[in-house]
Protein backbone atom coordinates (compact mmCIF):
# COMPACT_ATOMS: atom_id res chain seq x y z
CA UNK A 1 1.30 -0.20 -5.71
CA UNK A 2 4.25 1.87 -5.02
CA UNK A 3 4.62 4.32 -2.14
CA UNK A 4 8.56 4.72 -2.95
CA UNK A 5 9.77 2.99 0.89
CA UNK A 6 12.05 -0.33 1.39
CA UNK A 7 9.80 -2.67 0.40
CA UNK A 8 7.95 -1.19 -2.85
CA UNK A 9 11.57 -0.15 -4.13
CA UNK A 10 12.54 -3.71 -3.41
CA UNK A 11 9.89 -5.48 -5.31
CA UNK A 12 9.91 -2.89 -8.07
CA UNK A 13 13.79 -3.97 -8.71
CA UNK A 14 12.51 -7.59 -8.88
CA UNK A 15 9.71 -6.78 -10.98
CA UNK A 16 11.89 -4.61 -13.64
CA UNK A 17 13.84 -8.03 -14.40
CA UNK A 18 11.03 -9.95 -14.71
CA UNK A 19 8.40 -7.43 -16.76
CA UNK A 20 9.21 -5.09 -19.83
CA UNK A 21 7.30 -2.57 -18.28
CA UNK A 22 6.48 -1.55 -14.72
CA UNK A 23 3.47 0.48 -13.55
CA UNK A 24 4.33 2.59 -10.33
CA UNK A 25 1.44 3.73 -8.67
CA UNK A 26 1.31 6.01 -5.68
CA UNK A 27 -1.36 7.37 -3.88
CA UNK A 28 -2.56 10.43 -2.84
CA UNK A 29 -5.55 10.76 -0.12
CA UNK A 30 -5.24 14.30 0.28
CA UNK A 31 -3.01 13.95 3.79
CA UNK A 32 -0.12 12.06 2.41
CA UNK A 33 3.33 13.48 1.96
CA UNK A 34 4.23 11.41 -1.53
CA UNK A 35 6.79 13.39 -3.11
CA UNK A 36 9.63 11.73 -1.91
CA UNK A 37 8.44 8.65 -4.02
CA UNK A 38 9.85 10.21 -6.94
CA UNK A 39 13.80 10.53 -5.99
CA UNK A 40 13.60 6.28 -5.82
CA UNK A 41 11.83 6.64 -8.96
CA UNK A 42 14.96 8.88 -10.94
CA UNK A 43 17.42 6.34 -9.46
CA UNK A 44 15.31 3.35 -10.81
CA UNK A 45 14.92 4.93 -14.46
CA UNK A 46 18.64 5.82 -14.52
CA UNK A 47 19.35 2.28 -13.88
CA UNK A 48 17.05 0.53 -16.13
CA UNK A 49 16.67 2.91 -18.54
CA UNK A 50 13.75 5.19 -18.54
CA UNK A 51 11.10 3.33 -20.33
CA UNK A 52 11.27 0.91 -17.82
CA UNK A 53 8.54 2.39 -15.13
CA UNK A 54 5.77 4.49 -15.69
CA UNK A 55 4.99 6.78 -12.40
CA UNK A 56 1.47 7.44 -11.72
CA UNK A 57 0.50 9.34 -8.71
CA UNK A 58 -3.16 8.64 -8.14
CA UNK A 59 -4.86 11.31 -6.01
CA UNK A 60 -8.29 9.71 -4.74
CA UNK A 61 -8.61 12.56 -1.40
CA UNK A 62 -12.67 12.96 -2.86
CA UNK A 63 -13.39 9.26 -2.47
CA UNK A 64 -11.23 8.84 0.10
CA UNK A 65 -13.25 11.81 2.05
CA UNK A 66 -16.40 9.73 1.25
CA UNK A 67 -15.09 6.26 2.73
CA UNK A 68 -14.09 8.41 5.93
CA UNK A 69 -17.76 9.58 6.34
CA UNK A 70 -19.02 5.98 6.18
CA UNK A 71 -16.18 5.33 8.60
CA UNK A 72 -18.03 7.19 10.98
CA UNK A 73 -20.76 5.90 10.51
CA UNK A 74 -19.87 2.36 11.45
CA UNK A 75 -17.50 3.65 14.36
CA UNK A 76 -20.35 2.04 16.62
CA UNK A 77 -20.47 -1.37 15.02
CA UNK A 78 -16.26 -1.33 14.69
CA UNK A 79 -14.98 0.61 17.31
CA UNK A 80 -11.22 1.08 16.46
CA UNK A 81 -9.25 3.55 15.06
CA UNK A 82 -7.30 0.82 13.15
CA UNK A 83 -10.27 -0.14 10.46
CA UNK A 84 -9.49 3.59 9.37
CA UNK A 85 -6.11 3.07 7.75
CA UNK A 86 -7.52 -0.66 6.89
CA UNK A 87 -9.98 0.48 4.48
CA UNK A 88 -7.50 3.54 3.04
CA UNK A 89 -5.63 0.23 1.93
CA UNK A 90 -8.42 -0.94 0.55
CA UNK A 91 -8.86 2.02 -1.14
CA UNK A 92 -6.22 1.61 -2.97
CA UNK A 93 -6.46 -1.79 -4.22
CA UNK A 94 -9.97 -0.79 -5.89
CA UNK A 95 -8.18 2.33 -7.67
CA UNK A 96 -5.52 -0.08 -8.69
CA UNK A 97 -8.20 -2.19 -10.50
CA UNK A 98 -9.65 0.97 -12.06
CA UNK A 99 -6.42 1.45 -13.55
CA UNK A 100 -5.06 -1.62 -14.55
CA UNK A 101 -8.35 -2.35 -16.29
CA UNK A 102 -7.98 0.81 -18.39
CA UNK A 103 -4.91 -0.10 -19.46
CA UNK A 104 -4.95 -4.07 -20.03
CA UNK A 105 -2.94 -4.80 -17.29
CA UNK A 106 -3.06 -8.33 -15.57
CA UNK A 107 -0.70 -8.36 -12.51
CA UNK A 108 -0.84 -6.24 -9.33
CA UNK A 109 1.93 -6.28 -6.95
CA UNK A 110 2.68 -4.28 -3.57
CA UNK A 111 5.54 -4.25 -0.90
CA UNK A 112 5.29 -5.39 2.36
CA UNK A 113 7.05 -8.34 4.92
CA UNK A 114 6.22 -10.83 6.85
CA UNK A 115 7.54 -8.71 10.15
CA UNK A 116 4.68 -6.76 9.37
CA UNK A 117 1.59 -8.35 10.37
CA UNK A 118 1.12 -5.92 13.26
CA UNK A 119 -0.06 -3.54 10.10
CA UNK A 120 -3.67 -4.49 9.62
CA UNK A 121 -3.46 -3.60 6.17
CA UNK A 122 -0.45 -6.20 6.15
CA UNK A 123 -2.02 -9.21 7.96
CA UNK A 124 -3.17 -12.61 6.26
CA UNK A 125 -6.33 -12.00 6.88
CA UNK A 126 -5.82 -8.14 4.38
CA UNK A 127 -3.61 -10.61 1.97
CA UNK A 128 -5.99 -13.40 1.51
CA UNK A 129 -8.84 -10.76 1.14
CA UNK A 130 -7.13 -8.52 -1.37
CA UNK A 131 -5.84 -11.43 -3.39
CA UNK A 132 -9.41 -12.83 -3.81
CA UNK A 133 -10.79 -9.25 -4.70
CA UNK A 134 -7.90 -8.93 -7.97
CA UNK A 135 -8.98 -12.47 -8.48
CA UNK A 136 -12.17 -11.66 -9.08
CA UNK A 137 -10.99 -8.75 -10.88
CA UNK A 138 -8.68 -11.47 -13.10
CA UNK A 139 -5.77 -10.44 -11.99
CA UNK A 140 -2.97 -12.13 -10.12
CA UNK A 141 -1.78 -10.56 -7.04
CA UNK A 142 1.93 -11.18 -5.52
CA UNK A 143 3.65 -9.98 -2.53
CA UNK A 144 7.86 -10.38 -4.50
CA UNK A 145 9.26 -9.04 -1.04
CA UNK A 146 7.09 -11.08 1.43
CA UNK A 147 9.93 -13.51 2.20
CA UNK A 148 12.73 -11.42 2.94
CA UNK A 149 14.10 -9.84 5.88
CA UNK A 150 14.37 -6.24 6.41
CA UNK A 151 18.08 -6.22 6.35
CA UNK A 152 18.08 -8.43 3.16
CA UNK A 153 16.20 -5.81 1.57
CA UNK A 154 18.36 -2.80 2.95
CA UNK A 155 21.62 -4.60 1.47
CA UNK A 156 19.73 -5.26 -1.75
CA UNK A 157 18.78 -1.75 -2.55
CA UNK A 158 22.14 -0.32 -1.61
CA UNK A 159 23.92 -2.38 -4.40
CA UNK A 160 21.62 -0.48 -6.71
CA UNK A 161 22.70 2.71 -5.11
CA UNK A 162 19.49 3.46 -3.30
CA UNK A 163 19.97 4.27 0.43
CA UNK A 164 17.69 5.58 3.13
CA UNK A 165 18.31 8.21 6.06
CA UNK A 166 16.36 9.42 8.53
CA UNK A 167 15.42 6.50 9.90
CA UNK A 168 12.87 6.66 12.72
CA UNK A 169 12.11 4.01 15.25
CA UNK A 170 8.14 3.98 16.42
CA UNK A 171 6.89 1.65 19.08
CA UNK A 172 5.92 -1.94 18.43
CA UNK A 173 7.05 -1.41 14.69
CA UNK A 174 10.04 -2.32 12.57
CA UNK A 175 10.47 1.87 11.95
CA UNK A 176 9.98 3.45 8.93
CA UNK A 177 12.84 5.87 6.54
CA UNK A 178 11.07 9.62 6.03
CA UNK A 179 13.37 10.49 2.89
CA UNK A 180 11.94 7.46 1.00
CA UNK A 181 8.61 6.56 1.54
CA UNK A 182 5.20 8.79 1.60
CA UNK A 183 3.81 9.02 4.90
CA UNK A 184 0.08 10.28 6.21
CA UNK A 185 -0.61 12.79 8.40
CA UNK A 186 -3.98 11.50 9.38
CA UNK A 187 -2.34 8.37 10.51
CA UNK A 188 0.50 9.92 12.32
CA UNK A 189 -1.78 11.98 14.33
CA UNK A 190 -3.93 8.74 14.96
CA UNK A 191 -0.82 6.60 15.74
CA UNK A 192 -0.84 7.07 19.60
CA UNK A 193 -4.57 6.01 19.96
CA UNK A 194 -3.85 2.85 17.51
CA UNK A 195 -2.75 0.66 20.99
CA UNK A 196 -5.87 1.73 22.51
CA UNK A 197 -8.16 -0.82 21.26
CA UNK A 198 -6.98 -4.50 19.21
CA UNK A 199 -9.93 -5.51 16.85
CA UNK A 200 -10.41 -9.35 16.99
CA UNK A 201 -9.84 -11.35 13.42
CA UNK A 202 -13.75 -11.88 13.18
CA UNK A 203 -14.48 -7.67 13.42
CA UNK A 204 -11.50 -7.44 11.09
CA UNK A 205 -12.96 -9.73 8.44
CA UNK A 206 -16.65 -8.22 8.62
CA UNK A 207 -15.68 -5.27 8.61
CA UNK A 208 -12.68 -6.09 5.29
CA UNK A 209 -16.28 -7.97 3.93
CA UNK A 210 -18.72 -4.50 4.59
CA UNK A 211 -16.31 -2.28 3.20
CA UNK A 212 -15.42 -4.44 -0.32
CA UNK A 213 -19.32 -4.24 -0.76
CA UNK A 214 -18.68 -0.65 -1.11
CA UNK A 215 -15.79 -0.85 -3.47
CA UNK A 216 -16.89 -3.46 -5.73
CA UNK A 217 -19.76 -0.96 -6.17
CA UNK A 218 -17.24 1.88 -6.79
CA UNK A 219 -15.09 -0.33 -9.52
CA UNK A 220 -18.51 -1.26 -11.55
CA UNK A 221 -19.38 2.83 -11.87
CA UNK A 222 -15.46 3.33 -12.93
């Protein structure tokens, strides 16, 4: 799962030396910006050769429409604006099993850090929820850039000759580089009212359990 930012560049480096192939997949909800994925993904191939990585942008903005809807539907029961980038996540984890099941694929891995559990989507409660659902799936989920600072990773990437401007600084987050990594519009517009409500762990987990009912339904029709 690749959205072409710090920490999906970062793992992808560590996954090249590990795999003879690497899938890239990035995703496409209809609102996302995800063209600057691919200038990571030209300075990857030119350094490993370009049979290394397969790019794959994945546009799911239909079903993604569809998991809004019932979004809005269960505003009452889950009240937060949060749950909607949650299950956009989650989103992509089921079209990730779609795909790696077409093409015999056994491992899924993603980018993210430990400094960024304020991210729903980035919690333990997403990780151990996620890893059960490729599990089930058989497939083995890992997180090759959980463990390492944001600076580690910076100083990494830049002895590969990847570097990231731009950088912009948001409240209560680590900040995020616009020249590298795909960003949403729907969740930049629904950024400021993020703060205005903190679901507990117990909403977060019925509401990670009511939506996977709804993707696990999606996966066995794909």
């Amino acid at each position: 799962m690749y959205s072409g930012g710090v920490d999906s560049t970062f793992s992808a480096i560590l996954l090249a030396k590990k795999f003879d192939k690497v899938h890239l997949l990035t995703f496409n909800n209809g609102f996302t910006c995800w063209r600057p994925s691919r200038k990571n993904v030209i300075l990857l191939k030119k350094r490993f050769g370009k049979d290394k990585f397969h790019h794959k942008i994945i546009n799911f903005s239909n079903f993604w429409k569809k998991l809004q809807l019932k979004n809005l539907k269960l505003f009452r029961k889950y009240p937060t604006m949060k749950l909607m980038c949650l299950s956009c996540r989650m989103a992509m984890a089921a079209f990730t099993i779609i795909y790696n099941k077409k093409h015999n694929i056994e491992y899924v891995a993603e980018g993210t850090g430990k400094d960024q559990s304020y991210n729903l989507d980035q919690n333990k409660y997403y990780i151990k929820m996620i890893e059960s659902l490729f599990k089930k799936h058989g497939m083995k989920y890992t997180l090759p850039s959980f463990t390492y600072t944001f600076k580690e990773k910076l100083r990494f990437l830049k002895k590969y000759g990847i570097s990231y401007r731009f950088f912009v600084k948001l409240p209560k987050t680590r900040g995020i580089f616009l020249d590298g990594q795909p960003f949403c519009f729907i969740g930049n517009l629904l950024y400021p009212f993020w703060y205005l409500s903190n679901p507990k762990n117990d909403i977060i987990r019925k509401y990670m359990d009511e939506i996977s009912l709804y993707l696990e339904d999606y996966i066995r029709k794909n």
